[in-house]
C-alpha atoms as a PDB file:
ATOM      1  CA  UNK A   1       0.000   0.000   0.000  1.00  0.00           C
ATOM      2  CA  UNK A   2       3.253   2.480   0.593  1.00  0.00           C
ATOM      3  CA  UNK A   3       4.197   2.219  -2.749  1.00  0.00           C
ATOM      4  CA  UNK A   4       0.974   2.752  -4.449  1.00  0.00           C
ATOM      5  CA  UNK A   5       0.092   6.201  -2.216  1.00  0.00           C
ATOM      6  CA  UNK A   6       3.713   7.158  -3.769  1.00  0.00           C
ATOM      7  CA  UNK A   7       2.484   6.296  -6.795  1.00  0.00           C
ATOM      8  CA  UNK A   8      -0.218   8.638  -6.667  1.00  0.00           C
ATOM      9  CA  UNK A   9       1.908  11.532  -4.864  1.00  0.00           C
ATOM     10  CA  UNK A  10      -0.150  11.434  -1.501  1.00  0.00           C
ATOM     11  CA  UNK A  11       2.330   9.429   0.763  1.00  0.00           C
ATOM     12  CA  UNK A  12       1.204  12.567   3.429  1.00  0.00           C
ATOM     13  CA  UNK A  13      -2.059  11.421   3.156  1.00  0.00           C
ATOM     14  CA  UNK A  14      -2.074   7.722   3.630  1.00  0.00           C
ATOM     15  CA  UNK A  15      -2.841   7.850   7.581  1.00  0.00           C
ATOM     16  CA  UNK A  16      -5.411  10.372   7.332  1.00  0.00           C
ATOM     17  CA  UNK A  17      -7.287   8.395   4.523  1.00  0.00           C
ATOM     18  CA  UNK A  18      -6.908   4.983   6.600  1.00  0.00           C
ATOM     19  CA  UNK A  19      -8.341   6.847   9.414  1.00  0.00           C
ATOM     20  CA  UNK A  20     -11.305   8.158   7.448  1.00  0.00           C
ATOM     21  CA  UNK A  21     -11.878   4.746   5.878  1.00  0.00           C
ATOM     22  CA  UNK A  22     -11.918   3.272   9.311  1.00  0.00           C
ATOM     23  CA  UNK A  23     -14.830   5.786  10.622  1.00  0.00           C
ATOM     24  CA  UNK A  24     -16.617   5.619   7.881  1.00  0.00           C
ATOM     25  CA  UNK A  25     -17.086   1.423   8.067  1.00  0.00           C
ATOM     26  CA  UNK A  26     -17.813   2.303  11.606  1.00  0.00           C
ATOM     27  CA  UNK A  27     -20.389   4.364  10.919  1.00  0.00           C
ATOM     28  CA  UNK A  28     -22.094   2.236   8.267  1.00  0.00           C
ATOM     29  CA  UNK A  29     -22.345  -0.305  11.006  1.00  0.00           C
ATOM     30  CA  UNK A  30     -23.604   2.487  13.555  1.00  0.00           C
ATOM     31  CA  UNK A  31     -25.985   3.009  10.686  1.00  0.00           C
ATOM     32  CA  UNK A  32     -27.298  -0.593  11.165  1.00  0.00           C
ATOM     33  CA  UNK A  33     -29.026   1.175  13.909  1.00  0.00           C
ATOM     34  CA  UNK A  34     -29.204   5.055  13.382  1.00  0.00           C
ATOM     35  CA  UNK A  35     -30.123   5.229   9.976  1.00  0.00           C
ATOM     36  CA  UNK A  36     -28.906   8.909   9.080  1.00  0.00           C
ATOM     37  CA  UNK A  37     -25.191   8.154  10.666  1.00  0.00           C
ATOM     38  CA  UNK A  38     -25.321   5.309   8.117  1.00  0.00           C
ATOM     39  CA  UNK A  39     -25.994   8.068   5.640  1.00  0.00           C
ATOM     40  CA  UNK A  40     -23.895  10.323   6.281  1.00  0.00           C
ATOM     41  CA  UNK A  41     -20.911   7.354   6.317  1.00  0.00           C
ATOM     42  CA  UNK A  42     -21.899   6.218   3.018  1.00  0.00           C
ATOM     43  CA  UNK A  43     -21.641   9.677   1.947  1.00  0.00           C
ATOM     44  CA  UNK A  44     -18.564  10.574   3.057  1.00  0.00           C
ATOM     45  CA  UNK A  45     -16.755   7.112   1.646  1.00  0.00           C
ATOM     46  CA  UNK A  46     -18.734   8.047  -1.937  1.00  0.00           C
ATOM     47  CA  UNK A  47     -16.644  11.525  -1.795  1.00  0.00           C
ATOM     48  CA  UNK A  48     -13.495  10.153  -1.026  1.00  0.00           C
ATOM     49  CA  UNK A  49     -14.053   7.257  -3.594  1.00  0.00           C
ATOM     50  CA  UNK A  50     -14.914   9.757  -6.103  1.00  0.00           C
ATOM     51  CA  UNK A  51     -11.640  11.798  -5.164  1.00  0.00           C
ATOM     52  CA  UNK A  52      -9.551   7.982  -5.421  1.00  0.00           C
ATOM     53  CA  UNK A  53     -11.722   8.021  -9.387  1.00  0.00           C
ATOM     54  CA  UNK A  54     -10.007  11.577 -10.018  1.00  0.00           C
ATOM     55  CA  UNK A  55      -6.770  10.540  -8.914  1.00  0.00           C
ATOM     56  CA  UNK A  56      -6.628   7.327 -10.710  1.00  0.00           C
ATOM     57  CA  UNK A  57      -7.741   9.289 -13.904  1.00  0.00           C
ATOM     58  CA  UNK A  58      -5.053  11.935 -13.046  1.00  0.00           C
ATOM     59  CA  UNK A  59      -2.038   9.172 -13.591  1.00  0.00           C
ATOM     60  CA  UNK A  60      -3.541   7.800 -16.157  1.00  0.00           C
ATOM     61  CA  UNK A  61      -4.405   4.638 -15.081  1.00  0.00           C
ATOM     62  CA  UNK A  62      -5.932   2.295 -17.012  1.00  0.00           C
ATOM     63  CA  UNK A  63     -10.022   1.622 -16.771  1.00  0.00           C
ATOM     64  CA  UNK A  64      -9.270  -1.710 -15.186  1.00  0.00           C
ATOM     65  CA  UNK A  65      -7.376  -0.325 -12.235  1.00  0.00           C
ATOM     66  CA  UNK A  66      -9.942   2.391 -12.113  1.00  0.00           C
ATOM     67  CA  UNK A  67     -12.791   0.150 -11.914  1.00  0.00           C
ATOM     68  CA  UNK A  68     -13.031  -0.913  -8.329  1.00  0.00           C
ATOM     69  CA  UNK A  69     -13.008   2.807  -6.558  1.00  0.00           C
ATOM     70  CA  UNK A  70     -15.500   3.740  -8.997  1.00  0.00           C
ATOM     71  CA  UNK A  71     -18.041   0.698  -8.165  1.00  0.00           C
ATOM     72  CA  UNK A  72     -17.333   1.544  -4.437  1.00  0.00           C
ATOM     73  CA  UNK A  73     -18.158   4.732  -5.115  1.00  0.00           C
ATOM     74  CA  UNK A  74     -21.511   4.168  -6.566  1.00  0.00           C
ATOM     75  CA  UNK A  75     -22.636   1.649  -4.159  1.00  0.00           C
ATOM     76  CA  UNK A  76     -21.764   3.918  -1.430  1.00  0.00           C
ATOM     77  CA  UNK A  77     -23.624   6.582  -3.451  1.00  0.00           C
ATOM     78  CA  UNK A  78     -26.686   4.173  -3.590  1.00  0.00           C
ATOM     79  CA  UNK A  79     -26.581   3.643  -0.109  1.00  0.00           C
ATOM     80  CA  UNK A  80     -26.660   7.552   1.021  1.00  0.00           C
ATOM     81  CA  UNK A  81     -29.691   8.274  -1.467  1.00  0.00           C
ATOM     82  CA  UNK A  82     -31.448   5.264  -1.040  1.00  0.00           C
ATOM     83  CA  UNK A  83     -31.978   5.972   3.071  1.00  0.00           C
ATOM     84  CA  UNK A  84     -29.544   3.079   4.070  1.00  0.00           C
END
């Protein structure tokens, strides 16, 4: 996982986005019960997996490789609009 967050140029980054992935599986489980923190969780993971889409398009990865943030992102998408 190091060298792919060099890969991308965010080595700075790569605790602060484990630690946001972390919450937000937290909080879709939390959402299990509490139905807007589930929301809200799904939410935020769609944004950052739509920032992961822009980042793989912005080294040119191929569509493979781009394939599984983008499917993460619209499930998490689904799950914020759809009420969880």
């Amino acid at each position: 996982m190091r060298k792919e967050y060099d890969r991308y140029g965010l080595e700075k980054f790569r605790s602060l986005v484990g630690v946001l992935q972390v919450l937000g599986a937290i909080g879709l489980l939390v959402g299990l019960h509490t139905s807007w923190i589930g929301q809200f969780s799904a939410a935020g993971l769609a944004l950052m997996m739509l920032c992961g889409v822009g980042v793989r398009i912005k080294i040119k990865d191929t569509v493979i490789q781009t394939i599984p943030a983008f499917a993460y992102m619209v499930l998490n998408a689904y799950l914020a609009f759809a009420g969880y």
